[in-house]
PDB file of N, CA and C in Angstrom:
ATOM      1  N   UNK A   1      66.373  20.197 -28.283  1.00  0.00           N
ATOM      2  CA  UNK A   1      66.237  21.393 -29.095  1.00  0.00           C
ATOM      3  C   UNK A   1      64.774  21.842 -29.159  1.00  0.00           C
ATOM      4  N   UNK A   2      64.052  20.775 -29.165  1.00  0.00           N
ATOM      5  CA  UNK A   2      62.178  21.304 -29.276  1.00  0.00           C
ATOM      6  C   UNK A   2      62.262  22.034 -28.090  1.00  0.00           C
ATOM      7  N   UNK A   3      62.283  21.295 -26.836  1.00  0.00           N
ATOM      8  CA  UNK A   3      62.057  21.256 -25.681  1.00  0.00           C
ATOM      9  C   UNK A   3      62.734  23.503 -25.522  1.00  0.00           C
ATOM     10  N   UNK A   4      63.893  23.640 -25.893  1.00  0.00           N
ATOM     11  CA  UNK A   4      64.327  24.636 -25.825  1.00  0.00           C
ATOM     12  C   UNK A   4      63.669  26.056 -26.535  1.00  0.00           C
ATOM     13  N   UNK A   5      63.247  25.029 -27.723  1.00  0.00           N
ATOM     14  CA  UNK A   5      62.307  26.339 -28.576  1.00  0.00           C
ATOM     15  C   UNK A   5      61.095  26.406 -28.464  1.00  0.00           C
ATOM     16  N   UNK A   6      60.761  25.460 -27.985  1.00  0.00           N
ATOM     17  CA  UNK A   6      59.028  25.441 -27.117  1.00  0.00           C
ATOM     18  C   UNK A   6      59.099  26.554 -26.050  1.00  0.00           C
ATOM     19  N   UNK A   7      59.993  26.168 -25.278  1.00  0.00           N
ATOM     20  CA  UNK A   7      60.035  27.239 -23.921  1.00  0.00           C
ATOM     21  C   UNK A   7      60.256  28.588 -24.596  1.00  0.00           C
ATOM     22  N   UNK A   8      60.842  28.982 -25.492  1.00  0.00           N
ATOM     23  CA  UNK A   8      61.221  30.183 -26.212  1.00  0.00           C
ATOM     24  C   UNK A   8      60.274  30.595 -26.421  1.00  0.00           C
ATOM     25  N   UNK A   9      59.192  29.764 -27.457  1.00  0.00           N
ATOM     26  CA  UNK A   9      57.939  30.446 -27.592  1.00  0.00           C
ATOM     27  C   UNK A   9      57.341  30.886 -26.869  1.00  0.00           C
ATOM     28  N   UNK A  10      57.241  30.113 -25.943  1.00  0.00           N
ATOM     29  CA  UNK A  10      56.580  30.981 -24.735  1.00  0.00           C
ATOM     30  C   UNK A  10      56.701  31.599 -23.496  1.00  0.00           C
ATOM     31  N   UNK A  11      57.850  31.671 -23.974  1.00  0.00           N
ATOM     32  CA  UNK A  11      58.200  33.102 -23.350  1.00  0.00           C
ATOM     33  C   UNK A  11      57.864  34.357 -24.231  1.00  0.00           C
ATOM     34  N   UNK A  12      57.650  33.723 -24.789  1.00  0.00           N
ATOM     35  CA  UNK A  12      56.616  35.511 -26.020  1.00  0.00           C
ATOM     36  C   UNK A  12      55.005  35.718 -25.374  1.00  0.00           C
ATOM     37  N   UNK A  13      54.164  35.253 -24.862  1.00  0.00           N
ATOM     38  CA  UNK A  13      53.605  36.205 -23.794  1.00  0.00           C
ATOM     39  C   UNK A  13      54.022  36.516 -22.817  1.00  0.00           C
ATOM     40  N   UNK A  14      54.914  35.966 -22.134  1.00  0.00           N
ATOM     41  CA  UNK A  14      55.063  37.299 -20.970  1.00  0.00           C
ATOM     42  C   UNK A  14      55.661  38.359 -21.856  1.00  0.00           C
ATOM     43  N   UNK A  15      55.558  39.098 -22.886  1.00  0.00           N
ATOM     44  CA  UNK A  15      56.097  40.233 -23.289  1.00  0.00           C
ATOM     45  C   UNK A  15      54.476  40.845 -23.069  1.00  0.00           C
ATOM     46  N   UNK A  16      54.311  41.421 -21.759  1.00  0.00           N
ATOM     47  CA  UNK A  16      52.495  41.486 -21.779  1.00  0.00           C
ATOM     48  C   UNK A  16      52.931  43.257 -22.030  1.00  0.00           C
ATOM     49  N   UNK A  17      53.066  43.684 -23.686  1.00  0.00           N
ATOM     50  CA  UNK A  17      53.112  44.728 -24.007  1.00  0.00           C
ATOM     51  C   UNK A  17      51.841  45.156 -24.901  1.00  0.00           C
ATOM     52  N   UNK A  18      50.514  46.304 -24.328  1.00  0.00           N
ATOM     53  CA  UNK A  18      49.974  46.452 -25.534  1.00  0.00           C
ATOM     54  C   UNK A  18      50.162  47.726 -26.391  1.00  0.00           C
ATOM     55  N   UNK A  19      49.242  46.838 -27.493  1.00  0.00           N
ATOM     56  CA  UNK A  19      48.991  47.596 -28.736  1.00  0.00           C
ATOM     57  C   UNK A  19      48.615  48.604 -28.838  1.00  0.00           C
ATOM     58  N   UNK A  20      49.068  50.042 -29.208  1.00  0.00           N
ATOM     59  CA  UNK A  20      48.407  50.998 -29.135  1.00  0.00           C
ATOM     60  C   UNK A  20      47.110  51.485 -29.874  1.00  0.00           C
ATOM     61  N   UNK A  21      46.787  50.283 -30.535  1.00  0.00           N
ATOM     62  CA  UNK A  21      45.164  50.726 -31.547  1.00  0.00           C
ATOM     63  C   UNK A  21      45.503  50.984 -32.733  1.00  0.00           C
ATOM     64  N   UNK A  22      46.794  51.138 -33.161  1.00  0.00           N
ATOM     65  CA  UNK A  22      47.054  51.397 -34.460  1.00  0.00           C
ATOM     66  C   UNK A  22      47.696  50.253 -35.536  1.00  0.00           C
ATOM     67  N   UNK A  23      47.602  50.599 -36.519  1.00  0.00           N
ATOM     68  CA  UNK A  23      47.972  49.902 -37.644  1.00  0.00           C
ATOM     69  C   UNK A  23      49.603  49.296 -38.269  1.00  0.00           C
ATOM     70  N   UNK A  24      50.204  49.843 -37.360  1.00  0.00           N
ATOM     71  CA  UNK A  24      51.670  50.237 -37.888  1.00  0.00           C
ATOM     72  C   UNK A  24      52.209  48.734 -37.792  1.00  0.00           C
ATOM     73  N   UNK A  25      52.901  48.534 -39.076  1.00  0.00           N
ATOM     74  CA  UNK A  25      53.550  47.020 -38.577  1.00  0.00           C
ATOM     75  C   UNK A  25      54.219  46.710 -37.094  1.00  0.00           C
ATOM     76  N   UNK A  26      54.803  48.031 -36.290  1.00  0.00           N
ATOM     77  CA  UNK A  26      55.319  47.667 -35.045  1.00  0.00           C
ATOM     78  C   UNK A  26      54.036  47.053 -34.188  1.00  0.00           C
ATOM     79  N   UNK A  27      52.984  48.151 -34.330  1.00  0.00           N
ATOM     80  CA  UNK A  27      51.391  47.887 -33.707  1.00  0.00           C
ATOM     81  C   UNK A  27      51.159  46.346 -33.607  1.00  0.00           C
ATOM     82  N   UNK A  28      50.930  45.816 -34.957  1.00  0.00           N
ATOM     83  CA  UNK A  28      50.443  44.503 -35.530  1.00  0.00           C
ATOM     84  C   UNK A  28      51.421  43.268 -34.815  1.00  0.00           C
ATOM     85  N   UNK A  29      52.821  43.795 -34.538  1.00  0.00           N
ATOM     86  CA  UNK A  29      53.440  42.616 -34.361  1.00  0.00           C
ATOM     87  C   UNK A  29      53.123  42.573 -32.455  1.00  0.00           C
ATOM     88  N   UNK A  30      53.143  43.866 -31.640  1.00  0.00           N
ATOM     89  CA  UNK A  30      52.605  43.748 -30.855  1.00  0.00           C
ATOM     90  C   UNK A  30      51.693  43.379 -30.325  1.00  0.00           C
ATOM     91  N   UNK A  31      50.651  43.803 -31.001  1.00  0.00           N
ATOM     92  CA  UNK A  31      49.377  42.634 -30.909  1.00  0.00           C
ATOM     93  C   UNK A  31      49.892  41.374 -30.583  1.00  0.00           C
ATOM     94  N   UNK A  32      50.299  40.568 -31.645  1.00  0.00           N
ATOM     95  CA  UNK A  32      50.560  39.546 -31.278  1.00  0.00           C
ATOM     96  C   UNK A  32      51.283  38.987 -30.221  1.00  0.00           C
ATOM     97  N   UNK A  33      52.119  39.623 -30.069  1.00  0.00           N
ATOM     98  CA  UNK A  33      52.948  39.372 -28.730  1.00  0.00           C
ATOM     99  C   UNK A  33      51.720  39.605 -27.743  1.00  0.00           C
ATOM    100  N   UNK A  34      50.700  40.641 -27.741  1.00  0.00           N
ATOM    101  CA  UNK A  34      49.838  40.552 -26.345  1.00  0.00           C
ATOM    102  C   UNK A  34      48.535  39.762 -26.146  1.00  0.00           C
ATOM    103  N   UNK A  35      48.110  39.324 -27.622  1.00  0.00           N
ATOM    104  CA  UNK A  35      47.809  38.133 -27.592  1.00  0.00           C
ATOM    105  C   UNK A  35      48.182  36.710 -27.156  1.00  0.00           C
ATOM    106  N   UNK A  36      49.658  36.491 -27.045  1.00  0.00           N
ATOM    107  CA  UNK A  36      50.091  35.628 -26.992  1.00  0.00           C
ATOM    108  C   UNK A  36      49.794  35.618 -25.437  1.00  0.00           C
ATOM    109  N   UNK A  37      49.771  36.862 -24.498  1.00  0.00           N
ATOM    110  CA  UNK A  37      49.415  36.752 -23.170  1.00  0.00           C
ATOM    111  C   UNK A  37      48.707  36.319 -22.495  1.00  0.00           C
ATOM    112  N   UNK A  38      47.503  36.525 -23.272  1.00  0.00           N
ATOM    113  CA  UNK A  38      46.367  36.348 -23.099  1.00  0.00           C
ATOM    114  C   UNK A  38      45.877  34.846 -23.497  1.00  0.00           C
ATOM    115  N   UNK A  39      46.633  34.082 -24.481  1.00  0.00           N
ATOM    116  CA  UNK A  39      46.745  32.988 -25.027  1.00  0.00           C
ATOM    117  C   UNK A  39      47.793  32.147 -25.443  1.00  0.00           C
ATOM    118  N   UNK A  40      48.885  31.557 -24.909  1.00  0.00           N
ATOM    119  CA  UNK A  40      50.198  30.767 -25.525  1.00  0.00           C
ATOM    120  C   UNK A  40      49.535  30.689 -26.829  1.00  0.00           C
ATOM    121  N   UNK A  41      48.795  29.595 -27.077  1.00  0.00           N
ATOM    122  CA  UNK A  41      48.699  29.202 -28.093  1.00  0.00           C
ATOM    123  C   UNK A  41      48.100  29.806 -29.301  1.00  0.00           C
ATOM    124  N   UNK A  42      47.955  31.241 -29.139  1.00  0.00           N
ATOM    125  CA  UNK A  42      47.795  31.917 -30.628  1.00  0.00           C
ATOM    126  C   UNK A  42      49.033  32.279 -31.058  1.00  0.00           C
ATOM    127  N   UNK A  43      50.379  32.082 -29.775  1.00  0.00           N
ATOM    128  CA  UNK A  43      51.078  32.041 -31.229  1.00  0.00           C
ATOM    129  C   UNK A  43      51.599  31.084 -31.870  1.00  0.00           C
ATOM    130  N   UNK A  44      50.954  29.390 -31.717  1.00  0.00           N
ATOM    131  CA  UNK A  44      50.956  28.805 -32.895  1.00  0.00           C
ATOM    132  C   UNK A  44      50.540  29.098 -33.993  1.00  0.00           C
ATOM    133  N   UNK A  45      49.382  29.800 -33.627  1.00  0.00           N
ATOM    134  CA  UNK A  45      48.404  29.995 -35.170  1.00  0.00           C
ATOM    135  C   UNK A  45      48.887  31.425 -35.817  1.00  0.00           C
ATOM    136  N   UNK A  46      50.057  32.258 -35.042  1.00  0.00           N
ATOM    137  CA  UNK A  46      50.425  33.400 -35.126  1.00  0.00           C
ATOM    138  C   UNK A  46      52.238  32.980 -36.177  1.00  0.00           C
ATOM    139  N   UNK A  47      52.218  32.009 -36.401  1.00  0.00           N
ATOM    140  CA  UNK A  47      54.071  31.228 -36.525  1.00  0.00           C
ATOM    141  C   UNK A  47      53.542  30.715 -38.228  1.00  0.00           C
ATOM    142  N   UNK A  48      55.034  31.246 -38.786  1.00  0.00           N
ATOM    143  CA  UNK A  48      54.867  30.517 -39.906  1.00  0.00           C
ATOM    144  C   UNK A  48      54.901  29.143 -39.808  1.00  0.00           C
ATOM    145  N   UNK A  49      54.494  28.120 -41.434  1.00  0.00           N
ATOM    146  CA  UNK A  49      54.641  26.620 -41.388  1.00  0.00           C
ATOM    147  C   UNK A  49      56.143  26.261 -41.035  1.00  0.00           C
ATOM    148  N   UNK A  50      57.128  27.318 -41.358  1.00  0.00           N
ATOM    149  CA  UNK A  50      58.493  26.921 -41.360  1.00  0.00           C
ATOM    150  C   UNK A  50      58.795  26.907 -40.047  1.00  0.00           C
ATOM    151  N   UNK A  51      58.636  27.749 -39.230  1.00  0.00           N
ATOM    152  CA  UNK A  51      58.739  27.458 -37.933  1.00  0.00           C
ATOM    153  C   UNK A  51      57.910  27.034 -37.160  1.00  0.00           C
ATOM    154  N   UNK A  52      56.942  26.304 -37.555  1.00  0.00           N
ATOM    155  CA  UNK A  52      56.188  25.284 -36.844  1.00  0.00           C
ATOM    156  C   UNK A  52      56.908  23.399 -37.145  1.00  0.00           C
ATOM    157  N   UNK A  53      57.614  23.131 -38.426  1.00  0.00           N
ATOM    158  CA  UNK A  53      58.147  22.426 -39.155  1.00  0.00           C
ATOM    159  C   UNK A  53      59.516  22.335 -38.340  1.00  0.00           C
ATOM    160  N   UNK A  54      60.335  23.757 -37.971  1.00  0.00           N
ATOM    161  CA  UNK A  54      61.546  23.902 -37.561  1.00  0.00           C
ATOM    162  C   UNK A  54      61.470  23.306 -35.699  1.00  0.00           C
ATOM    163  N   UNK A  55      60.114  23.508 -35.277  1.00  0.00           N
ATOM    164  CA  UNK A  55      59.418  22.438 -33.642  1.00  0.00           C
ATOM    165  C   UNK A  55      59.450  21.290 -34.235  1.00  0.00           C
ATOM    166  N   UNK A  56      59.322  20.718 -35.156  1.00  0.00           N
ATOM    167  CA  UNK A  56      58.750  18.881 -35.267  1.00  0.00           C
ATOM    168  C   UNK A  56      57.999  18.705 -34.912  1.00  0.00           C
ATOM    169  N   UNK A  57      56.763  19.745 -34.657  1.00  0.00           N
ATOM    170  CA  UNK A  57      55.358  19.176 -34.682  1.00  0.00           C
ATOM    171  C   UNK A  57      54.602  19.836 -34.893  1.00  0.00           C
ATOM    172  N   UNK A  58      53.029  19.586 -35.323  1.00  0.00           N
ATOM    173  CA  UNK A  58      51.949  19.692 -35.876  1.00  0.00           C
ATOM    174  C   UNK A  58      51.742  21.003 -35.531  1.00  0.00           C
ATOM    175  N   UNK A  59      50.577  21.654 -35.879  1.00  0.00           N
ATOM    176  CA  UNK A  59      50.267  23.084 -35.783  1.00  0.00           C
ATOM    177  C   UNK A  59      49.110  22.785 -33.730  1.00  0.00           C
ATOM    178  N   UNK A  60      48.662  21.698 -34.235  1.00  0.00           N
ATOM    179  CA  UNK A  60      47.618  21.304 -33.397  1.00  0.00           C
ATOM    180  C   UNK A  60      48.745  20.810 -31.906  1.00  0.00           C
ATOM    181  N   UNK A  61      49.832  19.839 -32.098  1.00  0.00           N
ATOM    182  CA  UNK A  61      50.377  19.755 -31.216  1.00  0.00           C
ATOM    183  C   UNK A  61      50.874  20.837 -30.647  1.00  0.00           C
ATOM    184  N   UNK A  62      51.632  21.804 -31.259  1.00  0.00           N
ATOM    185  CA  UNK A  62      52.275  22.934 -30.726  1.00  0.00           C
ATOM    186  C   UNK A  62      50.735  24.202 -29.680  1.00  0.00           C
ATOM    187  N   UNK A  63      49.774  23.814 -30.180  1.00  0.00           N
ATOM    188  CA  UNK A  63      48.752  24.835 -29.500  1.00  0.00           C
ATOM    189  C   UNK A  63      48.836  23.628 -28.003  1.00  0.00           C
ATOM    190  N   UNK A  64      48.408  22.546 -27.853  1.00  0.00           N
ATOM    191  CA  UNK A  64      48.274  21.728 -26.880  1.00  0.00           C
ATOM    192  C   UNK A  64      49.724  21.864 -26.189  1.00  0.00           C
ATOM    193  N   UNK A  65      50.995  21.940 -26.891  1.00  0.00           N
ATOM    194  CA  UNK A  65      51.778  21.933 -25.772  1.00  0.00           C
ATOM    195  C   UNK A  65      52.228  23.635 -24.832  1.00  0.00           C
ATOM    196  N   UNK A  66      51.583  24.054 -25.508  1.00  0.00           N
ATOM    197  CA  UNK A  66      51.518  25.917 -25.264  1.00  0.00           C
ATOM    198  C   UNK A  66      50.167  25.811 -23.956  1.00  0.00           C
ATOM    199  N   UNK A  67      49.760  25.453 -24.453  1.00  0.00           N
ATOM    200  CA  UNK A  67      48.089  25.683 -23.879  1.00  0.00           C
ATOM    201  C   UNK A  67      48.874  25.056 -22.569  1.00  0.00           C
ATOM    202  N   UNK A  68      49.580  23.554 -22.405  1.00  0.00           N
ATOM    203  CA  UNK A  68      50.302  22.750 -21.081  1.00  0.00           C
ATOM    204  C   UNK A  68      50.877  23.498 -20.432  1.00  0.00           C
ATOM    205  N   UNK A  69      52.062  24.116 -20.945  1.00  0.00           N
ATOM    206  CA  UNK A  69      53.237  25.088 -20.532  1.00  0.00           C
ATOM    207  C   UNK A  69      52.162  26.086 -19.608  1.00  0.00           C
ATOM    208  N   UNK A  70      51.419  26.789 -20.051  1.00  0.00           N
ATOM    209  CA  UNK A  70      50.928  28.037 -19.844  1.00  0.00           C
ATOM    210  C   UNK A  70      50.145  27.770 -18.206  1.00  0.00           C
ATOM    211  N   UNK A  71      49.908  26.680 -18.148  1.00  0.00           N
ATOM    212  CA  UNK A  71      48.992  26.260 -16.932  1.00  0.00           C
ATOM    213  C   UNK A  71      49.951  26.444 -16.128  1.00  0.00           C
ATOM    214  N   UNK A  72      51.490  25.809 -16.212  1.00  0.00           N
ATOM    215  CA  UNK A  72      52.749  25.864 -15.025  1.00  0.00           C
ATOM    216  C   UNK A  72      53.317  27.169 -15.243  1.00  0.00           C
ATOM    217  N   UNK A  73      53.483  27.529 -16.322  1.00  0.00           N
ATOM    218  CA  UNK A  73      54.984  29.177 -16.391  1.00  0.00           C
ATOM    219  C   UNK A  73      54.927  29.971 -15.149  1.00  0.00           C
ATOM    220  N   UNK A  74      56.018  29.901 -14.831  1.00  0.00           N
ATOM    221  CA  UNK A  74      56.052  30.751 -13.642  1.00  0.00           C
ATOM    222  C   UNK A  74      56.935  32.278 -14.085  1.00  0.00           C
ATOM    223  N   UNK A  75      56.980  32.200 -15.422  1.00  0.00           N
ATOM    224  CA  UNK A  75      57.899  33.138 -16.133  1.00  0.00           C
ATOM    225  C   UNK A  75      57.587  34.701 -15.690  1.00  0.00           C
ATOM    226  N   UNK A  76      58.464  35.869 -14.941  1.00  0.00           N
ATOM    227  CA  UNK A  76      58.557  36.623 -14.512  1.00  0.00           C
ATOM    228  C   UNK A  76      58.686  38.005 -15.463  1.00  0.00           C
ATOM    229  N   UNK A  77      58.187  37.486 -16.883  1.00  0.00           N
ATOM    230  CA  UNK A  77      58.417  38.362 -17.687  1.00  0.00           C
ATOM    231  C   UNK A  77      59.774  38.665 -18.316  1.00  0.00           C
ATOM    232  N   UNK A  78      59.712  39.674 -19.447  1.00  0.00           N
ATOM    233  CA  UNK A  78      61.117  40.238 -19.899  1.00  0.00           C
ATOM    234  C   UNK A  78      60.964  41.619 -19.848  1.00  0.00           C
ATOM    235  N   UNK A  79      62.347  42.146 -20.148  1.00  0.00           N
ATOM    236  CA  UNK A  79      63.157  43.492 -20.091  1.00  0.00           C
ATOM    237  C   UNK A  79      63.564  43.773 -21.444  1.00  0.00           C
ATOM    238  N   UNK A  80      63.548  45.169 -22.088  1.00  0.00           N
ATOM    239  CA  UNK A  80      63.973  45.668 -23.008  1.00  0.00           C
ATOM    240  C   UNK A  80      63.208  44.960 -24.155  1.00  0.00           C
ATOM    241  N   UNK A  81      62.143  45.412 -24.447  1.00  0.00           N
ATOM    242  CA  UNK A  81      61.502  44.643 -25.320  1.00  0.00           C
ATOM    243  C   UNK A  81      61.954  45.848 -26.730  1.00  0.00           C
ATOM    244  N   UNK A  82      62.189  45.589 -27.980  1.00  0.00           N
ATOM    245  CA  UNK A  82      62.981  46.362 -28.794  1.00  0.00           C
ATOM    246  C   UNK A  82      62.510  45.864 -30.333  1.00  0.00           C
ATOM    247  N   UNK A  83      61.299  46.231 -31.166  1.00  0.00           N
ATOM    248  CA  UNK A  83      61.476  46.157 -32.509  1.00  0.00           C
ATOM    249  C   UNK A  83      61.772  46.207 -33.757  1.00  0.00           C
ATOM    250  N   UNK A  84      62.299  46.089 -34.223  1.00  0.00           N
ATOM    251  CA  UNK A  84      63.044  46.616 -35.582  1.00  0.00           C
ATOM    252  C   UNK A  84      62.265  46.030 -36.761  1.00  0.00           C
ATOM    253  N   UNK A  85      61.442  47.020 -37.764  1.00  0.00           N
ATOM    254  CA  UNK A  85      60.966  46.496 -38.843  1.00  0.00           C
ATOM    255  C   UNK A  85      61.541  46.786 -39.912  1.00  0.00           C
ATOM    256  N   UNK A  86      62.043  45.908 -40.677  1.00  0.00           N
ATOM    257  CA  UNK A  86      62.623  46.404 -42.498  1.00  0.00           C
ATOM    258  C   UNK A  86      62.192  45.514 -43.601  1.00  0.00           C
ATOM    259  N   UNK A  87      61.033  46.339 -43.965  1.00  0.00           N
ATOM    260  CA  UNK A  87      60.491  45.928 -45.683  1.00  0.00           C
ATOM    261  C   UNK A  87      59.358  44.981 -44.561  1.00  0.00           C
ATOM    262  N   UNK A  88      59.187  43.411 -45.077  1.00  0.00           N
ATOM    263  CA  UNK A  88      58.619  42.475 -44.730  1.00  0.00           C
ATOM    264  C   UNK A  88      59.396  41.405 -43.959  1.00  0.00           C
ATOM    265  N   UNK A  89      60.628  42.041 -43.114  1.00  0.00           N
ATOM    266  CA  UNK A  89      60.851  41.237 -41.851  1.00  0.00           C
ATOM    267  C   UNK A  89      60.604  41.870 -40.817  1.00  0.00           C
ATOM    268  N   UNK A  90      60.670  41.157 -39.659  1.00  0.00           N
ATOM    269  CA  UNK A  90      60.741  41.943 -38.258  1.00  0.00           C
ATOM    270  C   UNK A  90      61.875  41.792 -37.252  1.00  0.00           C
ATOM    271  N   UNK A  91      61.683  42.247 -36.316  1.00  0.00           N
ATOM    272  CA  UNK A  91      62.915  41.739 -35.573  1.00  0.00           C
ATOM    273  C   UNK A  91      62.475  41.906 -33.857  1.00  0.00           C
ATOM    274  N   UNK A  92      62.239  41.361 -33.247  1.00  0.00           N
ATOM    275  CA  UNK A  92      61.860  41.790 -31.522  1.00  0.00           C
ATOM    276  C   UNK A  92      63.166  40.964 -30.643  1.00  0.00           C
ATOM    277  N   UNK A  93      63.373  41.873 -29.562  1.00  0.00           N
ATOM    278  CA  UNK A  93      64.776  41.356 -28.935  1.00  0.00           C
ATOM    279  C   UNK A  93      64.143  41.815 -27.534  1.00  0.00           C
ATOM    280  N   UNK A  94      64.724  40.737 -26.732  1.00  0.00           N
ATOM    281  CA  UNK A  94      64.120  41.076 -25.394  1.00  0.00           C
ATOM    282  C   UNK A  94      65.065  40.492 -24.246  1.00  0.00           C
ATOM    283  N   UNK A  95      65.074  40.494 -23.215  1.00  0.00           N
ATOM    284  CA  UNK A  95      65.854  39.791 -21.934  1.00  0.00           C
ATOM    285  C   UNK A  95      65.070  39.509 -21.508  1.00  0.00           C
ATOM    286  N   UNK A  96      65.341  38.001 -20.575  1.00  0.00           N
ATOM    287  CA  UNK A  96      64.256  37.322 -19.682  1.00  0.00           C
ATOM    288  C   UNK A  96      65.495  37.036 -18.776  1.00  0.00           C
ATOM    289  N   UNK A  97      65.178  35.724 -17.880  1.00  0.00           N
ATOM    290  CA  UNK A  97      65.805  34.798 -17.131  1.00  0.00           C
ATOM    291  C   UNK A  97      66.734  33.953 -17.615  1.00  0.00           C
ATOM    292  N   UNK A  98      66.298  33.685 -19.121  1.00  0.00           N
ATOM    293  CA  UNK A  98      67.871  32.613 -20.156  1.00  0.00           C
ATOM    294  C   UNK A  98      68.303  33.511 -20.667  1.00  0.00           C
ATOM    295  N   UNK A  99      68.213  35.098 -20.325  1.00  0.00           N
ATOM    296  CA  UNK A  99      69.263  35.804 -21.416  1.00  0.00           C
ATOM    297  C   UNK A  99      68.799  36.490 -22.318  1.00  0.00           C
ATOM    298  N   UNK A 100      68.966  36.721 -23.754  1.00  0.00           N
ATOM    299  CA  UNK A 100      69.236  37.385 -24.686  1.00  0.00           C
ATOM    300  C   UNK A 100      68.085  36.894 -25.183  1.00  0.00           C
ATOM    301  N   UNK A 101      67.361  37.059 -25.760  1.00  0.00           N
ATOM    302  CA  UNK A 101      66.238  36.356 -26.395  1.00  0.00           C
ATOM    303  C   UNK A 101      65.855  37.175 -28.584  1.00  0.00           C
ATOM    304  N   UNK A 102      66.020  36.449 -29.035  1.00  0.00           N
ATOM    305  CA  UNK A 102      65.716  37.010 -30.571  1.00  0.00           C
ATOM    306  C   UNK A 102      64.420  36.344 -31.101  1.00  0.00           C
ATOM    307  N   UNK A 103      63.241  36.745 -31.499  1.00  0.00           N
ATOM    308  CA  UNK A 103      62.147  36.562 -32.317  1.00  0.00           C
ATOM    309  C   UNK A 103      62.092  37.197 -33.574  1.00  0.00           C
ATOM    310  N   UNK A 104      62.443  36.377 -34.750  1.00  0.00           N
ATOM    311  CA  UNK A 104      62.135  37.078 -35.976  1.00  0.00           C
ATOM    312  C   UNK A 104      60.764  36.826 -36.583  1.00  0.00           C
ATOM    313  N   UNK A 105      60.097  37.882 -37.573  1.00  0.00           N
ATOM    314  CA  UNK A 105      59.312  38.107 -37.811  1.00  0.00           C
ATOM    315  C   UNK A 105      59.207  38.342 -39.261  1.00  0.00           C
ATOM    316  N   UNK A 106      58.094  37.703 -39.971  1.00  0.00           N
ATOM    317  CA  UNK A 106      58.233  37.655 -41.630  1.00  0.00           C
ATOM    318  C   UNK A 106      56.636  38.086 -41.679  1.00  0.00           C
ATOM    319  N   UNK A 107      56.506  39.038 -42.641  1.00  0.00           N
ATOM    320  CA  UNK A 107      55.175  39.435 -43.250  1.00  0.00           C
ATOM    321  C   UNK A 107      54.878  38.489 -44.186  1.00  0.00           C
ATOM    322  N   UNK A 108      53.616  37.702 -44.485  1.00  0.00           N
ATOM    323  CA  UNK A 108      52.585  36.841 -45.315  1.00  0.00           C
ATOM    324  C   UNK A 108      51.753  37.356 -45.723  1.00  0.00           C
ATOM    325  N   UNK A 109      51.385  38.316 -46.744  1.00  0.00           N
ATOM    326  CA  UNK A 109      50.202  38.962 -47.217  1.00  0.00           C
ATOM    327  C   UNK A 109      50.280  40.356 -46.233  1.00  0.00           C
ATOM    328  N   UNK A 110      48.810  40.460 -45.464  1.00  0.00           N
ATOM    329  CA  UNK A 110      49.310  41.720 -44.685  1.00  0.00           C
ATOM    330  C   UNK A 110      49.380  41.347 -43.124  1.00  0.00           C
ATOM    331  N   UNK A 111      49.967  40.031 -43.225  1.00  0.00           N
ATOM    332  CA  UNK A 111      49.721  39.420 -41.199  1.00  0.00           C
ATOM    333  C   UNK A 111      51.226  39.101 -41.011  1.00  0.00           C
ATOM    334  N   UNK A 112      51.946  39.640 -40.095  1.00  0.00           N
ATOM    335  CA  UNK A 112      53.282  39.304 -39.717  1.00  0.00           C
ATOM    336  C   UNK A 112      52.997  37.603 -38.713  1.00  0.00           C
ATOM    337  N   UNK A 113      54.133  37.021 -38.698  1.00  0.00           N
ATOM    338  CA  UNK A 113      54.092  35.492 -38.103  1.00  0.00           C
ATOM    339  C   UNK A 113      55.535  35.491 -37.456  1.00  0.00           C
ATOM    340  N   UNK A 114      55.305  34.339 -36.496  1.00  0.00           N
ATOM    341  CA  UNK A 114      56.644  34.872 -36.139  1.00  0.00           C
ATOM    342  C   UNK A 114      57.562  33.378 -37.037  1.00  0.00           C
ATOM    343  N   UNK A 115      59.041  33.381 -37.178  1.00  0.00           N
ATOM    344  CA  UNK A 115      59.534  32.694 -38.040  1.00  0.00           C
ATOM    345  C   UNK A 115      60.655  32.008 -37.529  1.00  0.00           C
ATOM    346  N   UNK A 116      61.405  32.662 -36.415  1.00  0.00           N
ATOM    347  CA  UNK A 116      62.153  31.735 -35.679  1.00  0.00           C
ATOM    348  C   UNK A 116      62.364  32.617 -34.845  1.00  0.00           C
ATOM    349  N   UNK A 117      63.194  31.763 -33.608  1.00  0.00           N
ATOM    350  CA  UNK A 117      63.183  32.741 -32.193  1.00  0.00           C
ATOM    351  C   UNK A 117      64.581  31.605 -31.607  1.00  0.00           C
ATOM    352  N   UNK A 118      65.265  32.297 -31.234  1.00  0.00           N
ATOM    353  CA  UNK A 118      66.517  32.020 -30.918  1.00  0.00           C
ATOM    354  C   UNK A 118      66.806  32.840 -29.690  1.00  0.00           C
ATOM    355  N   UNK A 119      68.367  32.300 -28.766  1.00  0.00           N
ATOM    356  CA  UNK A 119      68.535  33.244 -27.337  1.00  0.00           C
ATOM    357  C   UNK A 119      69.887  32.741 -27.918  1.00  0.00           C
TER     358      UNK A 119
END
């Protein structure tokens, strides 16, 4: 199950979508997703504690095993990348190579994180 939601995570940079410069919670959550391109492992530091807790491991392990992954991914990207924001959740839905892919998204003050990610 780690092993499955590890790979999930990162498959959230190849969503190499950017940000248009603006502020808009869709903006903000994009960012992160194109950060994540540029870096697997910001989106450890980008993930709530609950879904760092919901991996079984550390904040520090999860950047080291992102940072590993990222050296091999041969990941070809995804299709239909699709946000939905309501109130202080989020919602991003995308297709890759396993399919259906779901990333939810919870606002913390004014920084969205991501909170679980399911296919």
């Amino acid at each position: 199950m780690l092993k499955s939601k590890a790979a999930l995570l990162l498959a959230i940079p190849a969503l190499a979508f950017s940000a248009c410069g603006g502020d808009s919670d869709e903006d903000k959550i994009k960012q992160i997703i194109d950060d994540g391109t540029k870096d697997a492992a910001s989106i450890c530091d980008n993930s709530t504690d609950r879904f760092i807790s919901d991996l079984g491991v550390s904040r520090e392990e999860c950047r080291k095993a992102a940072a590993e992954e990222e050296k091999t991914d041969k990941d070809d990207g995804v299709e239909d990348l699709k946000i939905e924001v309501d109130g202080d959740k989020a919602t991003a839905r995308f297709k890759d190579e396993d399919g259906d892919n779901t990333v939810e998204f919870v606002k913390e003050g004014d920084d969205w994180k991501v909170d679980s990610v399911s296919n």
